[in-house]
C-alpha atoms as a PDB file:
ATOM      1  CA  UNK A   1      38.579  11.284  11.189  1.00  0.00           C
ATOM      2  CA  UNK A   2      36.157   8.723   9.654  1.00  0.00           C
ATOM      3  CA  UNK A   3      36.204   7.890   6.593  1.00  0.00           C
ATOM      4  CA  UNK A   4      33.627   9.683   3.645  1.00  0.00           C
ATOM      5  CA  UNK A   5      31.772   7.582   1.882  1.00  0.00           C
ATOM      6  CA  UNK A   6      29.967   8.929  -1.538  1.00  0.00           C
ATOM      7  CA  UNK A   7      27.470   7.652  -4.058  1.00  0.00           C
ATOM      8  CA  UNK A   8      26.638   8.231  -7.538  1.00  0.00           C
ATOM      9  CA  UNK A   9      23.557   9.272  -8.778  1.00  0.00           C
ATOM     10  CA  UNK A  10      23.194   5.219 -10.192  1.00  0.00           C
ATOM     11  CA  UNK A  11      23.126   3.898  -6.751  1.00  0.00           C
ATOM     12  CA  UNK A  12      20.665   6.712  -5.297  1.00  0.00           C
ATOM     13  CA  UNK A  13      18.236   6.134  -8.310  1.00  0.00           C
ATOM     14  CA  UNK A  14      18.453   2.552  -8.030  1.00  0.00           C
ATOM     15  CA  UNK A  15      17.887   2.790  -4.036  1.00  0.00           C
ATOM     16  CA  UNK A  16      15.160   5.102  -5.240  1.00  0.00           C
ATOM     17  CA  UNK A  17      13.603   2.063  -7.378  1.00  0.00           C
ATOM     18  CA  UNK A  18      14.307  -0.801  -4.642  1.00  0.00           C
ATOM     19  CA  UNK A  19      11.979   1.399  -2.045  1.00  0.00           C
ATOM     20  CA  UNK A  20       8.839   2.348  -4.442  1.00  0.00           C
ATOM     21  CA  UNK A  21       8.907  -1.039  -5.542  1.00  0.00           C
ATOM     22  CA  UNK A  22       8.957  -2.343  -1.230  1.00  0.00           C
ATOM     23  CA  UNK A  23       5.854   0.637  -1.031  1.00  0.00           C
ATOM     24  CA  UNK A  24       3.775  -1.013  -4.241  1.00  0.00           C
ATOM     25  CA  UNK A  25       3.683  -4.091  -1.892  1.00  0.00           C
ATOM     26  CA  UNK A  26       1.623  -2.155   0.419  1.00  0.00           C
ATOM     27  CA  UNK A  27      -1.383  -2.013  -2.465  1.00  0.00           C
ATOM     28  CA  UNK A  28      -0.328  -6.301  -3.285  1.00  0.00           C
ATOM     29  CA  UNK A  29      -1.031  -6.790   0.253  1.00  0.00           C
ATOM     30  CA  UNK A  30      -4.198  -4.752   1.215  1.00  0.00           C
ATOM     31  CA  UNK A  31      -6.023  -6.368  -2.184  1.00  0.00           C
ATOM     32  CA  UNK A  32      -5.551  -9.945  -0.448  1.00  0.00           C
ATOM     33  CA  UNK A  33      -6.471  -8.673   3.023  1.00  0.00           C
ATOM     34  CA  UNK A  34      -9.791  -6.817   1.793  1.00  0.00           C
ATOM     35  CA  UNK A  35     -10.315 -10.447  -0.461  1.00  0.00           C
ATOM     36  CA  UNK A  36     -10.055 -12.496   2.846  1.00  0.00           C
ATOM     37  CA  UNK A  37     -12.250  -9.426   5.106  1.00  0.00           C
ATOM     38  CA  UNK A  38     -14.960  -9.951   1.866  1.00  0.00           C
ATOM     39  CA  UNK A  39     -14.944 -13.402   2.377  1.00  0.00           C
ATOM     40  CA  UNK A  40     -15.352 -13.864   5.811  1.00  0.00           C
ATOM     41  CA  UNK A  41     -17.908 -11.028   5.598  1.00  0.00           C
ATOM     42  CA  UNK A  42     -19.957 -13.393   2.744  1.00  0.00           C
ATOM     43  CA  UNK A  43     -19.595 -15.726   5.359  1.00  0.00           C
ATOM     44  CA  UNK A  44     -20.825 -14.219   8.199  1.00  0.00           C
ATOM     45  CA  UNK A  45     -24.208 -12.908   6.256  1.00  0.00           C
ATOM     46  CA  UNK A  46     -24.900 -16.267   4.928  1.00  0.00           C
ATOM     47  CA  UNK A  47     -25.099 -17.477   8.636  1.00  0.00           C
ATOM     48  CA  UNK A  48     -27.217 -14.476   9.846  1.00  0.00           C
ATOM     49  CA  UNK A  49     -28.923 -12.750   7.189  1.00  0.00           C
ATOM     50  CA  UNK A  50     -30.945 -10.679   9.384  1.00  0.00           C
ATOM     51  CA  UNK A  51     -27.675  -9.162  10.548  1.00  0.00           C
ATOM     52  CA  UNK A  52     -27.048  -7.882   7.042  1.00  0.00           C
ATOM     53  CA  UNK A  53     -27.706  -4.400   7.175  1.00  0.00           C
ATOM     54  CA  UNK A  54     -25.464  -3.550  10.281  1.00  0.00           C
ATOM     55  CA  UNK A  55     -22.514  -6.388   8.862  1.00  0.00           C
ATOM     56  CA  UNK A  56     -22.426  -4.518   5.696  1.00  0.00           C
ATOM     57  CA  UNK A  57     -22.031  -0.923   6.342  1.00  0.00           C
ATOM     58  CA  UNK A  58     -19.154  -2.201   9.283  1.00  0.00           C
ATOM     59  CA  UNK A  59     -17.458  -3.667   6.024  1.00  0.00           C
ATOM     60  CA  UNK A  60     -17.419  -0.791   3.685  1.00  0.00           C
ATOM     61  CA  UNK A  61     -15.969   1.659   6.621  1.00  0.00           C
ATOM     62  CA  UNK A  62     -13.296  -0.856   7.397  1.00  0.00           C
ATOM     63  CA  UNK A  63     -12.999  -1.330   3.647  1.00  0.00           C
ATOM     64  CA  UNK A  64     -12.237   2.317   3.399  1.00  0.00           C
ATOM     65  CA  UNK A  65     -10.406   2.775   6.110  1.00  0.00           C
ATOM     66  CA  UNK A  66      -7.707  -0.135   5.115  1.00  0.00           C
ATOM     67  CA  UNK A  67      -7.694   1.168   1.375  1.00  0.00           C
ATOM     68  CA  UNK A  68      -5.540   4.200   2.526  1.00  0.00           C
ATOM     69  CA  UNK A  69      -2.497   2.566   3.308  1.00  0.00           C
ATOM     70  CA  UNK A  70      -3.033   1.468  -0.262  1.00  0.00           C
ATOM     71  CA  UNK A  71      -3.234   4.765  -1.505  1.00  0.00           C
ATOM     72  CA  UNK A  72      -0.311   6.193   0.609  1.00  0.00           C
ATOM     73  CA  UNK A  73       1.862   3.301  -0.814  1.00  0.00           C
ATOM     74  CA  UNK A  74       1.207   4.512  -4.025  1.00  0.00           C
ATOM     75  CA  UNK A  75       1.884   8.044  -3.386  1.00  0.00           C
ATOM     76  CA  UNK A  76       4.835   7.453  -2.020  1.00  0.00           C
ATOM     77  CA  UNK A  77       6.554   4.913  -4.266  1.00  0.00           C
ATOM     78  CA  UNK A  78       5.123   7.984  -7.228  1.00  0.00           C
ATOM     79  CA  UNK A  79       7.415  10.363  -5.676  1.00  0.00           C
ATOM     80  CA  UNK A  80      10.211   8.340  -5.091  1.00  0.00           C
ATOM     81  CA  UNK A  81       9.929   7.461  -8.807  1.00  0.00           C
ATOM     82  CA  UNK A  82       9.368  10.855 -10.150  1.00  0.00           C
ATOM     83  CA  UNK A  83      10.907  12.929  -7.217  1.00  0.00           C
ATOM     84  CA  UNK A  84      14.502  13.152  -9.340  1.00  0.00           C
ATOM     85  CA  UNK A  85      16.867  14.632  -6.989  1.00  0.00           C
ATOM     86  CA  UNK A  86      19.473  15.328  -9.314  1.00  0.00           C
ATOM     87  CA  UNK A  87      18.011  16.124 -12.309  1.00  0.00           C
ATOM     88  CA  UNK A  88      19.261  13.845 -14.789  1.00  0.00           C
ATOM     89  CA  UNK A  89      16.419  12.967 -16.612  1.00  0.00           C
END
């Protein structure tokens, strides 16, 4: 037979802590990809301003669209954090 490994609680909640704090880099990371998207969008409208109209609304639906991983992060790493699966707090 193989051999049984067990953990204490210490090691799950800290395993706990090490993955919500790998999902808040999902928020870090979309900020600096909308910042760059914004950019490139300011860009883009100062070279054709009569393209503004159908530039902008593009933007806010791809804005939108990447702000949910965000958000999912979050919830995630929130219950990981407050989940407690044993109880001990």
């Amino acid at each position: 037979m193989g051999q049984v490994i067990e953990f204490n609680e210490y090691f799950v909640m800290a395993m706990i802590a090490i993955a919500a704090a790998i999902c808040s880099w999902s928020g870090i990371l979309t900020g600096l990809a909308q910042g760059l998207a914004a950019a490139k969008v300011a860009e883009s409208v100062s070279r054709q301003p009569e393209a503004r109209g159908a530039i902008l609304s593009s933007t806010l639906v791809t804005a939108a669209v990447a702000e949910t991983t965000s958000v999912y992060g979050l919830v995630i790493a929130l219950l990981m954090l407050f989940g407690n699966p044993f109880g001990i707090w």
